[in-house]
C-alpha atoms as a PDB file:
ATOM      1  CA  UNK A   1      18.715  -2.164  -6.362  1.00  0.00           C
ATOM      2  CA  UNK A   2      18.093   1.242  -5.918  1.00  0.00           C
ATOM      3  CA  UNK A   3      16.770   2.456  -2.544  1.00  0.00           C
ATOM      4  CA  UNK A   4      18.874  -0.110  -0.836  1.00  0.00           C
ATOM      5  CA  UNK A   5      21.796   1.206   1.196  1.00  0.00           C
ATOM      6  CA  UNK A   6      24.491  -0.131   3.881  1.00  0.00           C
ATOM      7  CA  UNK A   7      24.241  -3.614   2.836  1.00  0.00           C
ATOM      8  CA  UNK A   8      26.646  -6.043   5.383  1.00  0.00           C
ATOM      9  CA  UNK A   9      26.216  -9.722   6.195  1.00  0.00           C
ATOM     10  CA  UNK A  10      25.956 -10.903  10.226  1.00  0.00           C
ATOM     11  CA  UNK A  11      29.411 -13.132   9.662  1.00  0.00           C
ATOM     12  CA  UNK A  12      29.914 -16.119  12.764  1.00  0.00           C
ATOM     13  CA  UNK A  13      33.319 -15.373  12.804  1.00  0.00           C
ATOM     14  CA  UNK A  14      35.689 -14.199  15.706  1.00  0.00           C
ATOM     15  CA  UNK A  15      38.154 -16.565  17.090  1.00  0.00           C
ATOM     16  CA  UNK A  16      40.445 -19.437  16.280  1.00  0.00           C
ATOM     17  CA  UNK A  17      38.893 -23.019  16.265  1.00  0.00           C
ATOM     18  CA  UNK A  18      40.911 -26.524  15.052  1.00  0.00           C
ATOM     19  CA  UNK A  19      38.302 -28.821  12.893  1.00  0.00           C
ATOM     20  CA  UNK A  20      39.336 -32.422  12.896  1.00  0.00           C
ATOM     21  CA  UNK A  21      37.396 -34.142  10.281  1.00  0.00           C
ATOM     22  CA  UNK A  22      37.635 -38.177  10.196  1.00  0.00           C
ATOM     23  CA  UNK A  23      37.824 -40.293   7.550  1.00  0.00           C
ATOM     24  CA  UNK A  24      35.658 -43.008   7.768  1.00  0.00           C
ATOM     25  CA  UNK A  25      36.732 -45.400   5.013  1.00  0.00           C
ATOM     26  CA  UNK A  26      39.909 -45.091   6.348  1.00  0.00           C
ATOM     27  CA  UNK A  27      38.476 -45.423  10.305  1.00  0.00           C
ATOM     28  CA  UNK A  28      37.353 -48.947   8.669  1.00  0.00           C
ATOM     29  CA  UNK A  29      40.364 -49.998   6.741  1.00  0.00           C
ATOM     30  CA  UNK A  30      42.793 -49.461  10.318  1.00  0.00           C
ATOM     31  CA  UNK A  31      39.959 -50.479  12.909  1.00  0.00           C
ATOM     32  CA  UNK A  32      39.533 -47.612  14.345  1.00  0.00           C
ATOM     33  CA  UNK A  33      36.226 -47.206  16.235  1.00  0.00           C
ATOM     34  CA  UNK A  34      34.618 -43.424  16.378  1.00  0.00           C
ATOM     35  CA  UNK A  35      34.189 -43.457  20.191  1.00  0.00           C
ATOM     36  CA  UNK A  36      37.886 -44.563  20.652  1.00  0.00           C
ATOM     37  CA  UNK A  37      39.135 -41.643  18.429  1.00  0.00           C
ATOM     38  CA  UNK A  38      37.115 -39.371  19.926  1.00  0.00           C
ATOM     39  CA  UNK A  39      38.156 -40.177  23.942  1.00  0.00           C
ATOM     40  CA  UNK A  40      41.904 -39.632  22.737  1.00  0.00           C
ATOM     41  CA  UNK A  41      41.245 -35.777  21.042  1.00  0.00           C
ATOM     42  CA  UNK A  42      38.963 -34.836  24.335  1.00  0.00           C
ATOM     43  CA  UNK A  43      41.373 -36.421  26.861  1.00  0.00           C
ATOM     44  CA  UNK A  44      44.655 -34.886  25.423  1.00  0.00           C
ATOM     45  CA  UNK A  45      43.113 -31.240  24.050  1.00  0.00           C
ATOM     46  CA  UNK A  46      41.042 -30.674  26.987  1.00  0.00           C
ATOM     47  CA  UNK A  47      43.484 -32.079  30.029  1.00  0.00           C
ATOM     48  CA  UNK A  48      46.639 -30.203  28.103  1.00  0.00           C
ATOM     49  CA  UNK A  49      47.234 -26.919  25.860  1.00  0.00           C
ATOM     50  CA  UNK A  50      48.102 -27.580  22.339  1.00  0.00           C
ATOM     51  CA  UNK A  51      50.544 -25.411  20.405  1.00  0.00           C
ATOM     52  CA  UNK A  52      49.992 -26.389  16.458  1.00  0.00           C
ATOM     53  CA  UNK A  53      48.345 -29.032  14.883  1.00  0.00           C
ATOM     54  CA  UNK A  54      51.711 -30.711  14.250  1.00  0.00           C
ATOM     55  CA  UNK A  55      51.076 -31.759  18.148  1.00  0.00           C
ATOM     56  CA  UNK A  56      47.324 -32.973  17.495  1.00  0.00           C
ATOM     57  CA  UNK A  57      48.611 -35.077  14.619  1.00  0.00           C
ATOM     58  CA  UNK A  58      51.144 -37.089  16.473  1.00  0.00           C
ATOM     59  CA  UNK A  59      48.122 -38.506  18.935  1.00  0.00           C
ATOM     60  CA  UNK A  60      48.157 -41.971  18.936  1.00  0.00           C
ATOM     61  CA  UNK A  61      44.923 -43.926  18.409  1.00  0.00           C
ATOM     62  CA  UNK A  62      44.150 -47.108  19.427  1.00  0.00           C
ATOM     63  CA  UNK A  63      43.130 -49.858  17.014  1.00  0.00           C
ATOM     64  CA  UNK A  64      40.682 -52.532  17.394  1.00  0.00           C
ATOM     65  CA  UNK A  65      44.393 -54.752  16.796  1.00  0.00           C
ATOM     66  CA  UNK A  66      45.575 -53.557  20.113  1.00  0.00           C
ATOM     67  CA  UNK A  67      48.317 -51.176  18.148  1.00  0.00           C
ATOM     68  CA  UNK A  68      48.110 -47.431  18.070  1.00  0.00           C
ATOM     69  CA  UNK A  69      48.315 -45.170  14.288  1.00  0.00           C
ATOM     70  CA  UNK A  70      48.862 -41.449  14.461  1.00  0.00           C
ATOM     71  CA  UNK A  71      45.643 -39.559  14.394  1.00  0.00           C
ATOM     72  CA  UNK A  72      46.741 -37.742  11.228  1.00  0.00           C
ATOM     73  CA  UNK A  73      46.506 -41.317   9.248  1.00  0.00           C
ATOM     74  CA  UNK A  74      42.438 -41.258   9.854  1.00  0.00           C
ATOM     75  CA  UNK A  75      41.175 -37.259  10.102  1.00  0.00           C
ATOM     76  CA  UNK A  76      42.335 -34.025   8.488  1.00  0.00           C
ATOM     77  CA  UNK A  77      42.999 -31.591  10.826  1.00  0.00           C
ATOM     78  CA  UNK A  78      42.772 -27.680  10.073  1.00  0.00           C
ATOM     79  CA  UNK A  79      43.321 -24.293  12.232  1.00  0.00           C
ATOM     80  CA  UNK A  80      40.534 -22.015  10.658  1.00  0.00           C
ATOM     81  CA  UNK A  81      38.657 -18.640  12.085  1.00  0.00           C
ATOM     82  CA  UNK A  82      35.692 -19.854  13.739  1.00  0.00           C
ATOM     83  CA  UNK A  83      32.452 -18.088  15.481  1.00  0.00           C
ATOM     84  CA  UNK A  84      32.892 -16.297  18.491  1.00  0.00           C
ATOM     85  CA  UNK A  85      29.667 -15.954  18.942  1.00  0.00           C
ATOM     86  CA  UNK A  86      26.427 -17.790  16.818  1.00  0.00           C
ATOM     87  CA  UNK A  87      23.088 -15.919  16.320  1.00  0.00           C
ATOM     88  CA  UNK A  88      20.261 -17.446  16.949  1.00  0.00           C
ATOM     89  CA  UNK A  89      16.795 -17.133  16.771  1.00  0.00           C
ATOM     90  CA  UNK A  90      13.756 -19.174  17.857  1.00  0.00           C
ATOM     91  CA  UNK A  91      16.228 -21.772  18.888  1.00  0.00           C
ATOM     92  CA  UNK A  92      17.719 -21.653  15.083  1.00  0.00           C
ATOM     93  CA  UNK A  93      21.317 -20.699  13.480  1.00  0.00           C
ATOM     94  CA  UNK A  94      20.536 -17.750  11.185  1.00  0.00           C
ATOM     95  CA  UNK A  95      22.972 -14.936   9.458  1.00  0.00           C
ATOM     96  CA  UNK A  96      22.080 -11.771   8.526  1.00  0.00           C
ATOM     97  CA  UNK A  97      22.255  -9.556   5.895  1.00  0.00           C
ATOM     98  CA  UNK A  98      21.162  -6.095   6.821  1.00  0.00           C
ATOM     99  CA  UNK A  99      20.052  -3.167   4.873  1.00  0.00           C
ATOM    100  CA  UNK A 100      18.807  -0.206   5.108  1.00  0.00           C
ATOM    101  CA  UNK A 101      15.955   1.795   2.447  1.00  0.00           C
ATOM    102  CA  UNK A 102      16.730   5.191   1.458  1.00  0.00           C
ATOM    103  CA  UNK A 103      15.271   7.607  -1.014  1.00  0.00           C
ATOM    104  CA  UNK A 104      12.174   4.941  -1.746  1.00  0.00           C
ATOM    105  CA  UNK A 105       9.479   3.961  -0.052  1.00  0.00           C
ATOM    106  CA  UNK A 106       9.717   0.905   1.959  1.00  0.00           C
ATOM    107  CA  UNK A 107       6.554  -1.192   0.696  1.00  0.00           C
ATOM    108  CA  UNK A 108       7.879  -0.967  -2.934  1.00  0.00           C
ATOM    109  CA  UNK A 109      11.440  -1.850  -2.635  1.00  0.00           C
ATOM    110  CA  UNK A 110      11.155  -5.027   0.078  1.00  0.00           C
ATOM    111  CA  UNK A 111       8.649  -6.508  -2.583  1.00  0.00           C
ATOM    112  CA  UNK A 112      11.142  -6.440  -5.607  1.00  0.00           C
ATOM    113  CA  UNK A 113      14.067  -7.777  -3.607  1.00  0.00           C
ATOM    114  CA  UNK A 114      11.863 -10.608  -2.059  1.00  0.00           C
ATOM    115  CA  UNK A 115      11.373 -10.827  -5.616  1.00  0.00           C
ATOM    116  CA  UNK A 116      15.141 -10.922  -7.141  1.00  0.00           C
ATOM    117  CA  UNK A 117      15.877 -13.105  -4.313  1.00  0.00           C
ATOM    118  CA  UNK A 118      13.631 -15.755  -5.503  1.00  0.00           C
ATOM    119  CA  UNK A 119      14.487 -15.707  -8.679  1.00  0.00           C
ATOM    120  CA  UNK A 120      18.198 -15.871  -7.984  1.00  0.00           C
ATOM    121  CA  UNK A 121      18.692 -17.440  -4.802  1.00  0.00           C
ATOM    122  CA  UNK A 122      18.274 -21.311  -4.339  1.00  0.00           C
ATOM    123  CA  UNK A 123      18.956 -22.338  -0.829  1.00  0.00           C
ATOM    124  CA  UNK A 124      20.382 -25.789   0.356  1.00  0.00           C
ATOM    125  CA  UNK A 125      18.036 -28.154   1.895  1.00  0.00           C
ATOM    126  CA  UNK A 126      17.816 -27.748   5.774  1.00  0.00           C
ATOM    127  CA  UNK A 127      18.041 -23.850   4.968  1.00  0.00           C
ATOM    128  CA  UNK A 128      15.169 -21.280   5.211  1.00  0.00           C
ATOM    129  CA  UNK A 129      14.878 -17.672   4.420  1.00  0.00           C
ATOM    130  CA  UNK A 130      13.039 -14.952   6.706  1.00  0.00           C
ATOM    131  CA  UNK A 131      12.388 -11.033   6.102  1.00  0.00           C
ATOM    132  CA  UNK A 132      12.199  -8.966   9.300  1.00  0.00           C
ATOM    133  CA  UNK A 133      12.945  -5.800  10.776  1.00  0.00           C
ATOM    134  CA  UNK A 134      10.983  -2.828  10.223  1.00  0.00           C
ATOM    135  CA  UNK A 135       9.678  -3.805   6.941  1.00  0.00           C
ATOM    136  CA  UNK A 136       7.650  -6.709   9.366  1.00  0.00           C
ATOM    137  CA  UNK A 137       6.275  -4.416  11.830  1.00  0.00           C
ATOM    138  CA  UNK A 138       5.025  -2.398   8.609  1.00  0.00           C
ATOM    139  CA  UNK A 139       2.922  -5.488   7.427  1.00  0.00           C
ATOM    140  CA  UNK A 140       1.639  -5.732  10.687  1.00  0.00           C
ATOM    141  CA  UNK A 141       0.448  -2.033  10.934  1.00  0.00           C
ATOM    142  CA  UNK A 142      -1.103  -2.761   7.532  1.00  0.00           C
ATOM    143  CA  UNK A 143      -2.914  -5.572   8.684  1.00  0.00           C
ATOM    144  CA  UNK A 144      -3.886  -4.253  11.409  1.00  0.00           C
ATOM    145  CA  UNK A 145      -5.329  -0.908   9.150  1.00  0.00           C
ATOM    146  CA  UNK A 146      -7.133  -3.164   6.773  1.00  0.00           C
ATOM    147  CA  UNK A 147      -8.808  -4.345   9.892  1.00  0.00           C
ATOM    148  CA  UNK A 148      -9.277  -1.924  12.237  1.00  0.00           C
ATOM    149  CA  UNK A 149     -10.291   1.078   9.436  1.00  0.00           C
ATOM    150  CA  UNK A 150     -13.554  -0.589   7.949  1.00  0.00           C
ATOM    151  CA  UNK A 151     -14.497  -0.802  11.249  1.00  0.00           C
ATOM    152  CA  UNK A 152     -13.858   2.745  12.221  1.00  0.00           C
ATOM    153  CA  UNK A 153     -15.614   3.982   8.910  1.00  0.00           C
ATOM    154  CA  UNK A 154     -18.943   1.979   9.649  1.00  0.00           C
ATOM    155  CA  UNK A 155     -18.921   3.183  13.356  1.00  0.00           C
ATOM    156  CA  UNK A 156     -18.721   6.853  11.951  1.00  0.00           C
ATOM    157  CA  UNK A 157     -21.466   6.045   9.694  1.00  0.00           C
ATOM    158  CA  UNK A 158     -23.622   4.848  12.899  1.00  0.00           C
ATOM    159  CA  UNK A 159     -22.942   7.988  14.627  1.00  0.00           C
ATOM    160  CA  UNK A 160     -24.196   9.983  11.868  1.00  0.00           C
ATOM    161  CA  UNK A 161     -26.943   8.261  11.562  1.00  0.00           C
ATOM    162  CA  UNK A 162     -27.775   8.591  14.884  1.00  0.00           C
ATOM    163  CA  UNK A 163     -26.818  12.083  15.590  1.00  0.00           C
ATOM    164  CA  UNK A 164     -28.209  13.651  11.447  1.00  0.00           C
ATOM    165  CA  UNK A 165     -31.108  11.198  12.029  1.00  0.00           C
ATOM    166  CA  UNK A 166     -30.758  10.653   8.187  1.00  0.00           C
ATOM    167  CA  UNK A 167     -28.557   7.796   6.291  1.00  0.00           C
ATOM    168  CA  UNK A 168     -28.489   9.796   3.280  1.00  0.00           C
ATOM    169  CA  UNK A 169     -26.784  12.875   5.294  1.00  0.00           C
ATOM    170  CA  UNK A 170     -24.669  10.274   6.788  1.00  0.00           C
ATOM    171  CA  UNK A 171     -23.587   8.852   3.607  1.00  0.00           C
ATOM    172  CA  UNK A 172     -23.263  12.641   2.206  1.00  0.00           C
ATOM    173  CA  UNK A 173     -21.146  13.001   5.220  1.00  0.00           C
ATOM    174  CA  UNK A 174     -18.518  10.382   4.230  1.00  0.00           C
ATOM    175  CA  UNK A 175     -18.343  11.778   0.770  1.00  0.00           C
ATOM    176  CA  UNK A 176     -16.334  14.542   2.145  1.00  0.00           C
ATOM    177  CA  UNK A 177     -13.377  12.534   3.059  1.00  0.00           C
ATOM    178  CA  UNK A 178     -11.737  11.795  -0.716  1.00  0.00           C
ATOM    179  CA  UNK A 179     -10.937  15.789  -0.688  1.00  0.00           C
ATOM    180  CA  UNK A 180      -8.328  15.121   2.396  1.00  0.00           C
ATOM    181  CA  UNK A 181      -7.145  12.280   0.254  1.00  0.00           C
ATOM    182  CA  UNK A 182      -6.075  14.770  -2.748  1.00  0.00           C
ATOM    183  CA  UNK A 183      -3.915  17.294  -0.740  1.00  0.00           C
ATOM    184  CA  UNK A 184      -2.469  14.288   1.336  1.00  0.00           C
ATOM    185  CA  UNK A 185      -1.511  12.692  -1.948  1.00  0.00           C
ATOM    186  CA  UNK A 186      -0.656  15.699  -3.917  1.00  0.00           C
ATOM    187  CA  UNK A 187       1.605  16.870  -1.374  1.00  0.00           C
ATOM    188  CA  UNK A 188       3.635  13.552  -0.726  1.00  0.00           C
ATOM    189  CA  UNK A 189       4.501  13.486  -4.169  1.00  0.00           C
ATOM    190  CA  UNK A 190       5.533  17.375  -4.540  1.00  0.00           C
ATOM    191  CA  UNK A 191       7.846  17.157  -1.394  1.00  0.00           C
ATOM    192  CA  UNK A 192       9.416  13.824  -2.942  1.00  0.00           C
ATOM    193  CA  UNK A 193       8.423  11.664   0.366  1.00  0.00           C
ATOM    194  CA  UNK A 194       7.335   8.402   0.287  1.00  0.00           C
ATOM    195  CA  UNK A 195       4.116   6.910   1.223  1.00  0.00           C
ATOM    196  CA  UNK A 196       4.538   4.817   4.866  1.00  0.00           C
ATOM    197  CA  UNK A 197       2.523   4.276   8.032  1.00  0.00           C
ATOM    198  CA  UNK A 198       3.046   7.636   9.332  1.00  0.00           C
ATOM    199  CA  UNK A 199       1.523   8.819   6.294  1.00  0.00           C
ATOM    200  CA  UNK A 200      -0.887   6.673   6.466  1.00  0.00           C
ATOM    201  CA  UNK A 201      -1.914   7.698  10.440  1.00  0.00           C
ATOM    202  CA  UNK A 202      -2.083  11.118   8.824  1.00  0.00           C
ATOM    203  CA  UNK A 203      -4.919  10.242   6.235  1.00  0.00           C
ATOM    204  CA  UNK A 204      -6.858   8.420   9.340  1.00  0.00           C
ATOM    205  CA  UNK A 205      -6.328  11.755  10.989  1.00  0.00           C
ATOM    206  CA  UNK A 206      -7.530  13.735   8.218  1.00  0.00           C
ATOM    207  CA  UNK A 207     -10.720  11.843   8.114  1.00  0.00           C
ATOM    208  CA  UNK A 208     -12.236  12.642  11.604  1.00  0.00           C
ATOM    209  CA  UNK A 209     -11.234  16.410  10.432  1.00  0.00           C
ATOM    210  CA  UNK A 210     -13.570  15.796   7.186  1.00  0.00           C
ATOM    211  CA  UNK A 211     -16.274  13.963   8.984  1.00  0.00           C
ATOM    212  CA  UNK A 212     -16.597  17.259  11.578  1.00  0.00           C
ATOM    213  CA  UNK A 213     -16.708  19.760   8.779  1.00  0.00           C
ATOM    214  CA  UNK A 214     -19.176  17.986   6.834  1.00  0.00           C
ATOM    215  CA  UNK A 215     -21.044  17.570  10.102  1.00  0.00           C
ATOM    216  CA  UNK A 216     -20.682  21.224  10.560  1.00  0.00           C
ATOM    217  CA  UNK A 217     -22.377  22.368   7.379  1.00  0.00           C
ATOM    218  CA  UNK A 218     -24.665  20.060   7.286  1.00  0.00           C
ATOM    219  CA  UNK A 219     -25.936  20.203  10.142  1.00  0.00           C
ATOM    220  CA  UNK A 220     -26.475  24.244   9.293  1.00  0.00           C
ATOM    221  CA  UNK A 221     -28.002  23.402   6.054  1.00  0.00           C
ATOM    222  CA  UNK A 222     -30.704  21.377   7.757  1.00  0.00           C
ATOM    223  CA  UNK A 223     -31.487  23.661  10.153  1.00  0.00           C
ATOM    224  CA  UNK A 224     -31.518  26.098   7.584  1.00  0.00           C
ATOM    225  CA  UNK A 225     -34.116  23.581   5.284  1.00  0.00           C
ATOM    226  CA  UNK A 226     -36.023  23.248   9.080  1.00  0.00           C
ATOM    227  CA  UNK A 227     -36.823  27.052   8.954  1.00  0.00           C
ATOM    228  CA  UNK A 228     -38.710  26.609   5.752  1.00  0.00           C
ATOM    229  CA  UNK A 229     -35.588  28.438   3.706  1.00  0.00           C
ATOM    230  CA  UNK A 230     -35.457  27.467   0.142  1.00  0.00           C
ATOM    231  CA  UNK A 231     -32.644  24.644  -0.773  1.00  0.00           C
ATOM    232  CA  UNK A 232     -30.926  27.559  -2.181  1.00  0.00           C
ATOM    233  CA  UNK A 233     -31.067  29.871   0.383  1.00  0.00           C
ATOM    234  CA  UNK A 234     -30.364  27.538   3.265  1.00  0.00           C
ATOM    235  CA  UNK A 235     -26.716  26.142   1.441  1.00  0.00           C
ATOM    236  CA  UNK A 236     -25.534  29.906   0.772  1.00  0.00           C
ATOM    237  CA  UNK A 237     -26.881  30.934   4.583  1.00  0.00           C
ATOM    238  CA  UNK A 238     -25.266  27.979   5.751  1.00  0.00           C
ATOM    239  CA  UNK A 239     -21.720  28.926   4.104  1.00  0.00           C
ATOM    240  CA  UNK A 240     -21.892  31.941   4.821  1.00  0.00           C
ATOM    241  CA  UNK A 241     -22.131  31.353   8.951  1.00  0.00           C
ATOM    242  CA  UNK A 242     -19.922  28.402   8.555  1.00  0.00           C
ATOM    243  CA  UNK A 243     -17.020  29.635   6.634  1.00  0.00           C
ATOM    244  CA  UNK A 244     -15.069  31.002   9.626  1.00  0.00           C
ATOM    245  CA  UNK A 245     -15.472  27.705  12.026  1.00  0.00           C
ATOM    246  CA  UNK A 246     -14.153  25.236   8.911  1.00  0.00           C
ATOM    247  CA  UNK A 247     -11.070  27.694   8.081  1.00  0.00           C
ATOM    248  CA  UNK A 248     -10.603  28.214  12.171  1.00  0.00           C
ATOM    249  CA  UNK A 249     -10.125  24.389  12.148  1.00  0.00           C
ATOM    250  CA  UNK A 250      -7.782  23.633   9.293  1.00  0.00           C
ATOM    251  CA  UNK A 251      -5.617  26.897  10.244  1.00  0.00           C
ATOM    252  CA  UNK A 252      -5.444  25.293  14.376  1.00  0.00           C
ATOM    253  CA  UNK A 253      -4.357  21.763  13.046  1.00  0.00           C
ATOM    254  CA  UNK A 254      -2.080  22.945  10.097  1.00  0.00           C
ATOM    255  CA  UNK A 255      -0.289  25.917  12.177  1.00  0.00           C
ATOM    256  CA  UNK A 256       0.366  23.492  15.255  1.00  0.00           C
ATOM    257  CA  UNK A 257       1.922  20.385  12.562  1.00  0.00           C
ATOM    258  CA  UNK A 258       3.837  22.990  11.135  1.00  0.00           C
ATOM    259  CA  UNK A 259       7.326  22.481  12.966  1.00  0.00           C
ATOM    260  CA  UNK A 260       6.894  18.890  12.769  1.00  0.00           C
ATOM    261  CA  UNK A 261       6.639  18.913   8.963  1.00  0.00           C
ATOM    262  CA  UNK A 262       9.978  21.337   8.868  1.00  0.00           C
ATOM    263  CA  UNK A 263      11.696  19.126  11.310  1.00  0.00           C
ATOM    264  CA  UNK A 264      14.970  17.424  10.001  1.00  0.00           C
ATOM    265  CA  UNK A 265      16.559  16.341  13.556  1.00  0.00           C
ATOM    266  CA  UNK A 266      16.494  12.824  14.753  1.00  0.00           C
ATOM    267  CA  UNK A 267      12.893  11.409  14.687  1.00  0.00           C
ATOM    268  CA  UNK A 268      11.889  13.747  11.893  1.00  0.00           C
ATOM    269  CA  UNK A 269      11.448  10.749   9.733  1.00  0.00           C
ATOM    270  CA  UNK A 270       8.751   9.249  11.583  1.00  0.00           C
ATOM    271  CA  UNK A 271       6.581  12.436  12.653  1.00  0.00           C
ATOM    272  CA  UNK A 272       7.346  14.593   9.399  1.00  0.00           C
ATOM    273  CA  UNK A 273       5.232  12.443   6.748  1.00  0.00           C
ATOM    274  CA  UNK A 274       2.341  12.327   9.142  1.00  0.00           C
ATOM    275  CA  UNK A 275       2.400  16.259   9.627  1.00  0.00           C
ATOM    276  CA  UNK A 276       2.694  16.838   5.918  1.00  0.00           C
ATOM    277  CA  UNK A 277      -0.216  14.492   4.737  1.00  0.00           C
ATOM    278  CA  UNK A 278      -2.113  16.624   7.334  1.00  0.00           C
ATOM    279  CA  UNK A 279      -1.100  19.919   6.013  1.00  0.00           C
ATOM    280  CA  UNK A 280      -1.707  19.529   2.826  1.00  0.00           C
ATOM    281  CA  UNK A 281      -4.953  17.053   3.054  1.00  0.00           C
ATOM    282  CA  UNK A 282      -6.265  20.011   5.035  1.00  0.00           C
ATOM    283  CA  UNK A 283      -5.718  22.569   2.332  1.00  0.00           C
ATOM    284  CA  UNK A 284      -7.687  20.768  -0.270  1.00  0.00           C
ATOM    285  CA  UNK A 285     -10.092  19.435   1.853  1.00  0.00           C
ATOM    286  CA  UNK A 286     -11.305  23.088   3.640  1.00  0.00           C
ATOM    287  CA  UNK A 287     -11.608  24.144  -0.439  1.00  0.00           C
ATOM    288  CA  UNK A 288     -13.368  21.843  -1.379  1.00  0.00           C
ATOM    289  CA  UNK A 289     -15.742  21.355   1.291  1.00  0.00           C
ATOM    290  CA  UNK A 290     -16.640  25.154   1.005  1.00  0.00           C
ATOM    291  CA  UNK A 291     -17.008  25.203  -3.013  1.00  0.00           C
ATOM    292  CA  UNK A 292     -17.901  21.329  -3.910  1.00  0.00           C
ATOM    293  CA  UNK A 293     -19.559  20.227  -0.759  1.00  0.00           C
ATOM    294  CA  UNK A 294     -22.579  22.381  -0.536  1.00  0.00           C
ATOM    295  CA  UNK A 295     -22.895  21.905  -4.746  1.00  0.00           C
ATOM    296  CA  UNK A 296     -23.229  17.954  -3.922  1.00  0.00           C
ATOM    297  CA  UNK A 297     -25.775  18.632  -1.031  1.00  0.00           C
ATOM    298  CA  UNK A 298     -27.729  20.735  -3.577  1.00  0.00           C
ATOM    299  CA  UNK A 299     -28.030  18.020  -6.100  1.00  0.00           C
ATOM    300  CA  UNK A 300     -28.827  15.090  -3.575  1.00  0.00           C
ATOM    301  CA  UNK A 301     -31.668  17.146  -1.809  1.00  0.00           C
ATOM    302  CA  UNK A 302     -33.042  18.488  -5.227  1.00  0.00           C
ATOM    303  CA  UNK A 303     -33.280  14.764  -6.460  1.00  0.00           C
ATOM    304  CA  UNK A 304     -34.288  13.594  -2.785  1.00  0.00           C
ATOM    305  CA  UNK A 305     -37.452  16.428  -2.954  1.00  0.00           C
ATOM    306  CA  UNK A 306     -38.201  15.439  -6.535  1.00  0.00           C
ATOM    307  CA  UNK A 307     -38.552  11.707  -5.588  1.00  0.00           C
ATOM    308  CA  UNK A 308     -40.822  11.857  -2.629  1.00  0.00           C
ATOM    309  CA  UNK A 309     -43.015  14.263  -4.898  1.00  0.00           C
ATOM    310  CA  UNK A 310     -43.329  11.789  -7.593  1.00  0.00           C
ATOM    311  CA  UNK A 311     -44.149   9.182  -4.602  1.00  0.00           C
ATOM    312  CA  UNK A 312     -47.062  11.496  -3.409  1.00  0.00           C
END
């Protein structure tokens, strides 16, 4: 599959074991009980040291006849590699086969190998199959985003409510987050990285940045409006005074993420996507809020003004 790299399997192996495997049928035909067979292999292997399994074979086993047959005549015995260690987890047996994703984003490549695995792998009864690692703690950052962000996005709504004292500015407001989402997105896919949760901390980041510049304007315009400018007047006033602390912003968070997104040492993986989605969610969003911003504000408040004079 492509994106998957340094594939190796967990193996229980290490050290030499003998497996002595009993024939039942043949237990039965020589009257040989289980618990007799099995006294005679732990009293001779554990109170002396065996050298081959020609030794273990020539045990003698009593009979329920009061004679004694060689242990070969009822079990197989074999010298085979056995674990030196067994992994467990949650009190359960488990191998492993690691991996590691490369060149691809994570999301994307665990979902079409849980797929080919599916389709190609039937397991044994008794057996069970598990998918862990950091491709796990990723589903849980998801689900905890899918959570916690709806949250976060109506609390920011309350807040500009209560400090614009207007839901329409508040909902004008949120509008001005999808222009972070264009740069972030834009420049993920011209530097070739993929989408994860770093990047995705970046976007949350790039939000509050969105929400304080369209707090900053307008919060200008309306003071502007309060001084009995015309609509017009008050945006292009309101730009004009405004300008400097919006650029000031995106040039402080961009020039301070900018070693991060150059990095390449160890850890660069982790801290680079989240600096880049910054970076370049910033660019977009500080044009656009400038040039499409104030145009939106100018067509909400011209339809706002024409409403309440129909109403009167």
């Amino acid at each position: 599959m492509e994106g998957i790299k340094d594939v190796g399997v967990l193996r229980n192996v290490g050290q030499p074991e003998i497996q002595i495997l009993f024939d039942e049928e043949k237990m039965a035909l020589y009257g040989v009980s289980m618990a007799d067979a099995q006294a005679v292999i732990e009293m001779a292997i554990g109170g002396k040291t065996r050298q081959s399994e020609e030794n273990i074979e020539k045990l003698k086993v009593p009979t329920l006849q009061n004679t004694r047959i060689l242990l070969s005549e009822i079990a197989t015995i074999k010298i085979l590699t056995g674990p030196a260690f067994v992994y467990r987890d949650n009190n359960k047996r488990f191998i492993g086969v690691k991996f590691s994703v490369r060149e691809r984003d994570l999301g994307s490549t665990i979902a079409e190998a849980q797929a080919n695995v599916k389709a190609q792998v039937k397991l044994p009864k008794g057996y069970t199959m598990n998918w862990t690692g950091e491709f796990e703690n990723q589903v849980r950052a998801i689900d905890t985003l899918v959570k916690v962000v709806p949250i976060s996005v109506l609390g920011i709504f309350i807040l500009l409510f209560i400090s614009l004292g207007s839901m329409e500015d508040a909902g004008l407001v949120l509008l001005n987050v999808p222009f972070a989402l264009i740069g972030g997105i834009l420049i993920l896919h011209a530097t070739g990285m993929n989408f994860g949760i770093s990047g995705g901390v970046g976007f949350i980041a790039l939000f509050g940045i969105c929400v304080q510049n369209g707090v900053i304007l307008i919060s200008e315009f309306n003071d502007n409006l309060g001084r009995r400018l015309s609509l017009d007047d008050a945006i292009k006033l309101g730009i004009k005074h405004r300008t400097r602390p919006v650029v000031m912003t995106a040039l402080m968070a961009s020039i301070g993420l900018l070693p991060a997104a150059l990095s390449t040492g160890i850890g660069s993986e982790s801290q680079k996507p989240l600096a880049i989605v910054i970076i370049g969610g910033l660019i977009t969003a500080t044009i656009l809020t400038l040039l499409v911003f104030p145009i939106i504000y100018w067509f909400a408040h011209r339809g706002w003004r024409k409403l309440e004079t129909k109403e009167q």
